[in-house]
C-alpha atoms as a PDB file:
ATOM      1  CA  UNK A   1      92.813 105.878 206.595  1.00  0.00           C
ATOM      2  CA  UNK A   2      91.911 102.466 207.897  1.00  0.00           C
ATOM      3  CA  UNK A   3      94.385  99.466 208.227  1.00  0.00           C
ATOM      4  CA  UNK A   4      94.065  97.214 205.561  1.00  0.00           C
ATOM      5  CA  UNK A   5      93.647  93.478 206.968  1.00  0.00           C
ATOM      6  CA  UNK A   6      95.371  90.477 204.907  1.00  0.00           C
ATOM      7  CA  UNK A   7      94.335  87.413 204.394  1.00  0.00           C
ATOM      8  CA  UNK A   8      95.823  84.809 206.776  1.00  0.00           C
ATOM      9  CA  UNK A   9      96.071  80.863 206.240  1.00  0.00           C
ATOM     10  CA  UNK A  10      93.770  80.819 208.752  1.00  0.00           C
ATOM     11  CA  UNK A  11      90.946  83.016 207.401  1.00  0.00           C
ATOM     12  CA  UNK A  12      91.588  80.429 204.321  1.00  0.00           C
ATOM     13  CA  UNK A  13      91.008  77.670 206.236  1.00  0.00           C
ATOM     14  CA  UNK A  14      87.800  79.078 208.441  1.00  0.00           C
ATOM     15  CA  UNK A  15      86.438  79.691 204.572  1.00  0.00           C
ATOM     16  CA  UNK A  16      86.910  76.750 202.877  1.00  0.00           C
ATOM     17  CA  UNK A  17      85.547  74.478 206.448  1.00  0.00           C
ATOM     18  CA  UNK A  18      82.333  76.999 205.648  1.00  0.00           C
ATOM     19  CA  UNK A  19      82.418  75.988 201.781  1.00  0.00           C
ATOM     20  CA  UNK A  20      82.588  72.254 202.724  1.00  0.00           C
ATOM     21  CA  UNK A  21      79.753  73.373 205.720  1.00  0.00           C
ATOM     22  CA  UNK A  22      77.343  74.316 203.048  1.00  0.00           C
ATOM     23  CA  UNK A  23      77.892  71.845 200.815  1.00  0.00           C
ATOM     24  CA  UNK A  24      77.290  68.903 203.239  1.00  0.00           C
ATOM     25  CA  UNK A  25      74.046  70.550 203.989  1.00  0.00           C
ATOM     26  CA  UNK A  26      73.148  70.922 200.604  1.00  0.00           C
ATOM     27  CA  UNK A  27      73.884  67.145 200.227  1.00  0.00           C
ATOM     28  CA  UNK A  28      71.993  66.460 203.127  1.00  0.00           C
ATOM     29  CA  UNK A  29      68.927  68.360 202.158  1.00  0.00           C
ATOM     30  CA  UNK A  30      68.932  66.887 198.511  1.00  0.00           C
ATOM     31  CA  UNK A  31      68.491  63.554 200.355  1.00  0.00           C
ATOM     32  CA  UNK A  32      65.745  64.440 202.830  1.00  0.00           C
ATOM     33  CA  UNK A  33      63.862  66.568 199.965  1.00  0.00           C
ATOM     34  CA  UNK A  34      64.048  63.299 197.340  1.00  0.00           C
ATOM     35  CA  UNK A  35      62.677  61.276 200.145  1.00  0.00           C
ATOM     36  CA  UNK A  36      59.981  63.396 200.916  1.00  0.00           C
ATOM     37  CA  UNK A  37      58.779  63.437 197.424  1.00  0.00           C
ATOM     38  CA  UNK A  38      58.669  59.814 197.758  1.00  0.00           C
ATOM     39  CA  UNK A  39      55.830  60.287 200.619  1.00  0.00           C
ATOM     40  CA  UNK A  40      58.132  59.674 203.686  1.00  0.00           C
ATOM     41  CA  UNK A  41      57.590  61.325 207.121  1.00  0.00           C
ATOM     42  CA  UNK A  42      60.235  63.632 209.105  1.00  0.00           C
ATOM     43  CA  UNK A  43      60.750  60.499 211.144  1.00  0.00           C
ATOM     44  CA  UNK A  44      61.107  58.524 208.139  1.00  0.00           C
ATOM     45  CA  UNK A  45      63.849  60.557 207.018  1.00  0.00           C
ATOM     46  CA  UNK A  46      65.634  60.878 210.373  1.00  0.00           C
ATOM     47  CA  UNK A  47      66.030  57.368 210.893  1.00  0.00           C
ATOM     48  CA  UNK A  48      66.823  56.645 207.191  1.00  0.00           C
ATOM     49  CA  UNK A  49      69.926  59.634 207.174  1.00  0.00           C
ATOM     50  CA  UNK A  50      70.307  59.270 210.410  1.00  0.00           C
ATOM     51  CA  UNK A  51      70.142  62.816 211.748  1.00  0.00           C
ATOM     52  CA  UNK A  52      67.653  64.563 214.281  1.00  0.00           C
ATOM     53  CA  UNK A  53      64.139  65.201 213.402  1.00  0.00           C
ATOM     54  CA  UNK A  54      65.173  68.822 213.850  1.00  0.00           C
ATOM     55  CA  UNK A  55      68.019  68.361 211.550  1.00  0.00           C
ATOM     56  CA  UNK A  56      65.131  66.950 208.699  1.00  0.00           C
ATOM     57  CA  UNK A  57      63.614  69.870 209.156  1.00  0.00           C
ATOM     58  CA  UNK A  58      66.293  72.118 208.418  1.00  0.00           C
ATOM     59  CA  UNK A  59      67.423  70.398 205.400  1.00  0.00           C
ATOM     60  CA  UNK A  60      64.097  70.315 203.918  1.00  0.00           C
ATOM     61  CA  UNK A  61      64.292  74.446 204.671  1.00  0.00           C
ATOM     62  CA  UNK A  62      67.282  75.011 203.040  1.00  0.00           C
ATOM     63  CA  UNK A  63      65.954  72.629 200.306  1.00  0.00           C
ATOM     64  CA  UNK A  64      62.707  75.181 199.985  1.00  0.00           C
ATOM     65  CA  UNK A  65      64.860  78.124 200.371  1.00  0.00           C
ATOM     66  CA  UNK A  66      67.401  77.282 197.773  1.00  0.00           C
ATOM     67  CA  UNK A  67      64.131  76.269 195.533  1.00  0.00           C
ATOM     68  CA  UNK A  68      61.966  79.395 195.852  1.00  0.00           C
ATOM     69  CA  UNK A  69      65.361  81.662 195.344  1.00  0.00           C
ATOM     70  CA  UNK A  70      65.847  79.806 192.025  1.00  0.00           C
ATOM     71  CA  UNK A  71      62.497  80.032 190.197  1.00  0.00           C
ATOM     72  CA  UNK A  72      61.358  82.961 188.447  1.00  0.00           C
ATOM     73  CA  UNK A  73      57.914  84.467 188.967  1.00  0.00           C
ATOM     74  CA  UNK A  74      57.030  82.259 185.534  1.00  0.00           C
ATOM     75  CA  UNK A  75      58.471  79.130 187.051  1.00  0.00           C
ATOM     76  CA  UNK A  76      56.385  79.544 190.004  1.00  0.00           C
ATOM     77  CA  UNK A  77      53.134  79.818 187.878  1.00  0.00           C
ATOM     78  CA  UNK A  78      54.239  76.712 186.288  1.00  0.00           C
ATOM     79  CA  UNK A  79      54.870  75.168 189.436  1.00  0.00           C
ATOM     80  CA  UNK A  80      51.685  76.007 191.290  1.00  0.00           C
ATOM     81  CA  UNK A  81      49.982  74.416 188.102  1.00  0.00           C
ATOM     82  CA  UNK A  82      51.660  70.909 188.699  1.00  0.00           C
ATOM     83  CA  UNK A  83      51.488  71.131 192.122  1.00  0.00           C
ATOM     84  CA  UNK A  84      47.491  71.511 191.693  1.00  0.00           C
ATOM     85  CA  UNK A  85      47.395  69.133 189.068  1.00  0.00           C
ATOM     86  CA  UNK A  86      48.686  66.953 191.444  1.00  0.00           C
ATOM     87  CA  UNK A  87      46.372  67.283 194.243  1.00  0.00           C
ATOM     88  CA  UNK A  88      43.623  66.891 191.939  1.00  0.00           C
ATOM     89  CA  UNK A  89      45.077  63.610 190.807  1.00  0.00           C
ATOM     90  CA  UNK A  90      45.232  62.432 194.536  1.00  0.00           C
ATOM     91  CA  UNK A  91      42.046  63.450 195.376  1.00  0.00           C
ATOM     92  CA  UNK A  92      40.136  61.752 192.169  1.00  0.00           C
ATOM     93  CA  UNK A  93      42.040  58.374 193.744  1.00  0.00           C
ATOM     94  CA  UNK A  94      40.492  59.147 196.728  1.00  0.00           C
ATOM     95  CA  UNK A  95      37.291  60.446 196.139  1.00  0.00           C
ATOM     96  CA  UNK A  96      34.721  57.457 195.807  1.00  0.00           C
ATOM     97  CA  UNK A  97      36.229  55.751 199.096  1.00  0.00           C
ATOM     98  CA  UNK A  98      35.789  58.790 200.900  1.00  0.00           C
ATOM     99  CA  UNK A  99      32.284  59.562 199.947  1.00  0.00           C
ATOM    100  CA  UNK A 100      31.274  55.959 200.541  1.00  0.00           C
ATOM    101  CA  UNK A 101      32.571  56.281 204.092  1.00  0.00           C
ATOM    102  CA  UNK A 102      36.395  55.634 204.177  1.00  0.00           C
ATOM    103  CA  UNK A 103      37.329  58.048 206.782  1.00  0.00           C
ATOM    104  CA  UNK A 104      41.040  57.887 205.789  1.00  0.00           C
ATOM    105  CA  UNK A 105      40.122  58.327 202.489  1.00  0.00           C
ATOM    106  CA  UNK A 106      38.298  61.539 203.772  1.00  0.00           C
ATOM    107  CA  UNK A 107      40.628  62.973 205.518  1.00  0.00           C
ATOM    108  CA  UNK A 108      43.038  63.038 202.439  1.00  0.00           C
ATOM    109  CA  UNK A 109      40.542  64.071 200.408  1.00  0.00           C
ATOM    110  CA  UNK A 110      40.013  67.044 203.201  1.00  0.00           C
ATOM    111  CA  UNK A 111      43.434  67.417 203.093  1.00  0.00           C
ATOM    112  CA  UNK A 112      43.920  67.636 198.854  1.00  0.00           C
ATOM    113  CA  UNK A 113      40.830  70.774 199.420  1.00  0.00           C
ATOM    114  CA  UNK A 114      43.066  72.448 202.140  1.00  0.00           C
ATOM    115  CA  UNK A 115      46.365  72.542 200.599  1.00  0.00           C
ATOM    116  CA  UNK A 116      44.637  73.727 197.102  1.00  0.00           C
ATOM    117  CA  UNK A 117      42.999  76.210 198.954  1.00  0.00           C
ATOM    118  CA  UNK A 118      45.962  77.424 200.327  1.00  0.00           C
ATOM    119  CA  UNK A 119      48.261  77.237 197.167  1.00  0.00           C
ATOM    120  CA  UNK A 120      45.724  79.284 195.477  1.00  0.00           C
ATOM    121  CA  UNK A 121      44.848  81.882 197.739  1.00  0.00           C
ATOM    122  CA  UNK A 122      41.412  80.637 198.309  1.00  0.00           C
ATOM    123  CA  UNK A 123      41.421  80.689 202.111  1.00  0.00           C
ATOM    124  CA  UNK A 124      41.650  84.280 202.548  1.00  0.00           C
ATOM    125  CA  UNK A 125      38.948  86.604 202.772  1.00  0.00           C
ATOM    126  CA  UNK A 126      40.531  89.281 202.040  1.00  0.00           C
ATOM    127  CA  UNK A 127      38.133  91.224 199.262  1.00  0.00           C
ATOM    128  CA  UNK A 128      35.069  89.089 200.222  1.00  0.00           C
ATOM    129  CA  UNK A 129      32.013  91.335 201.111  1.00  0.00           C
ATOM    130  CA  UNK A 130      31.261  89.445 204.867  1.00  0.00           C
ATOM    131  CA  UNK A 131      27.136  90.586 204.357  1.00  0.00           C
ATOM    132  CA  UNK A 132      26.841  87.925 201.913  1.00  0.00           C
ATOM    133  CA  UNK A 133      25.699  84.688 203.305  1.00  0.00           C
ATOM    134  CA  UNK A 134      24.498  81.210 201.789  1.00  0.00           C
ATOM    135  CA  UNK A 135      20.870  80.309 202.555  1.00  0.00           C
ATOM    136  CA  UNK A 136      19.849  76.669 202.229  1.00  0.00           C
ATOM    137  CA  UNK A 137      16.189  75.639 201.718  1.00  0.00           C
ATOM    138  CA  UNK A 138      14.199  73.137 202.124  1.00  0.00           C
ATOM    139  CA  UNK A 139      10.995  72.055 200.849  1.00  0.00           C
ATOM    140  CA  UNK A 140       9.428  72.637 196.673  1.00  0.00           C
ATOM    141  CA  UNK A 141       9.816  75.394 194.886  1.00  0.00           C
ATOM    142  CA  UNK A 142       6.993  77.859 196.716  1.00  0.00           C
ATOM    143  CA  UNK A 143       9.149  77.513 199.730  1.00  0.00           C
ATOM    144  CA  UNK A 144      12.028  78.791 197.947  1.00  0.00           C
ATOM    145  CA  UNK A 145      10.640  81.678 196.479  1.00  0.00           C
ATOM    146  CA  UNK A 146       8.791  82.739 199.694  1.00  0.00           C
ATOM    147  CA  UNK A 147      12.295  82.472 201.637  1.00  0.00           C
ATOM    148  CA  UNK A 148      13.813  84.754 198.884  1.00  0.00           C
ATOM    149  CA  UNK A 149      11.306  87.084 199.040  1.00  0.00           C
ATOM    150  CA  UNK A 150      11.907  87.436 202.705  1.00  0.00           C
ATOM    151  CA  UNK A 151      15.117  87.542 202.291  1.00  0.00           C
ATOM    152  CA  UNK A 152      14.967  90.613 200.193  1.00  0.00           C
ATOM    153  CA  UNK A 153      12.392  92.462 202.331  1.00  0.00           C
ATOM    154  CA  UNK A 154      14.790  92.228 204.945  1.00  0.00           C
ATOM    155  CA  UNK A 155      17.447  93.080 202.497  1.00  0.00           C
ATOM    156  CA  UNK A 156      15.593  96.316 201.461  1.00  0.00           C
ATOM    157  CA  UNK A 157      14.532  97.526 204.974  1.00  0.00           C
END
């Protein structure tokens, strides 16, 4: 039968310098996570807790991790919802500046499409038949019919 090991002062001790481990980083990454929400950058954040870049992106990690673990498949609908609620909002601020030539404006306008596209799954091709293409033409309406018909003798063989 094995030995039975006992639990020493010191085993104590290595647990509870773990505990108080944890919950520094869980303090830390509260912090980092509440001021990215407010917009700031990794360097931001290191220089305002000062800690490491590396150590920002840790926290906001374990922030994520201990997040995803404690929402429920539900939650996360709910979640995705606001999150894409949210994008639109930003993008609507930002929409007539970037189509009347703000380039900043653009690119977070670009950026809103991307991370929507991304949150919803809309950047995969997976199930997408890769034969279908989009044909743009120009010219009246005769031209348009004439390129569809070519299109479908082509189509049919």
């Amino acid at each position: 039968m094995a030995k039975r090991r006992t639990t020493t002062g010191r085993d104590i001790e290595t647990v509870n310098a773990a505990v108080e481990v944890i919950e520094q980083n869980a303090v830390q990454a509260r912090q980092a996570l509440a001021l990215r929400r407010q917009g700031k950058s990794v360097w931001d954040i290191a220089e305002e807790l000062k800690i490491s870049e590396g150590e920002v992106g840790r926290s906001l990690r374990f922030a994520s991790d201990v997040v995803i673990k404690l929402l429920d498949t539900g939650n996360r609908a709910e979640l995705l919802a606001l999150e894409v609620m949210r994008l639109d909002e930003l993008q609507v601020g930002h929409w007539a500046a970037a189509v009347s030539g703000d380039v900043r404006a653009a690119q977070i306008v670009l950026a809103c499409i991307d991370k929507r596209s991304r949150l919803l799954g809309l950047d995969s091709t997976a199930g997408i038949d890769a034969r279908r293409q989009t044909v743009i033409v120009a010219g009246g309406e005769e031209q348009y019919i004439a390129a569809l018909r070519t299109i479908q003798e082509v189509a049919n063989g």
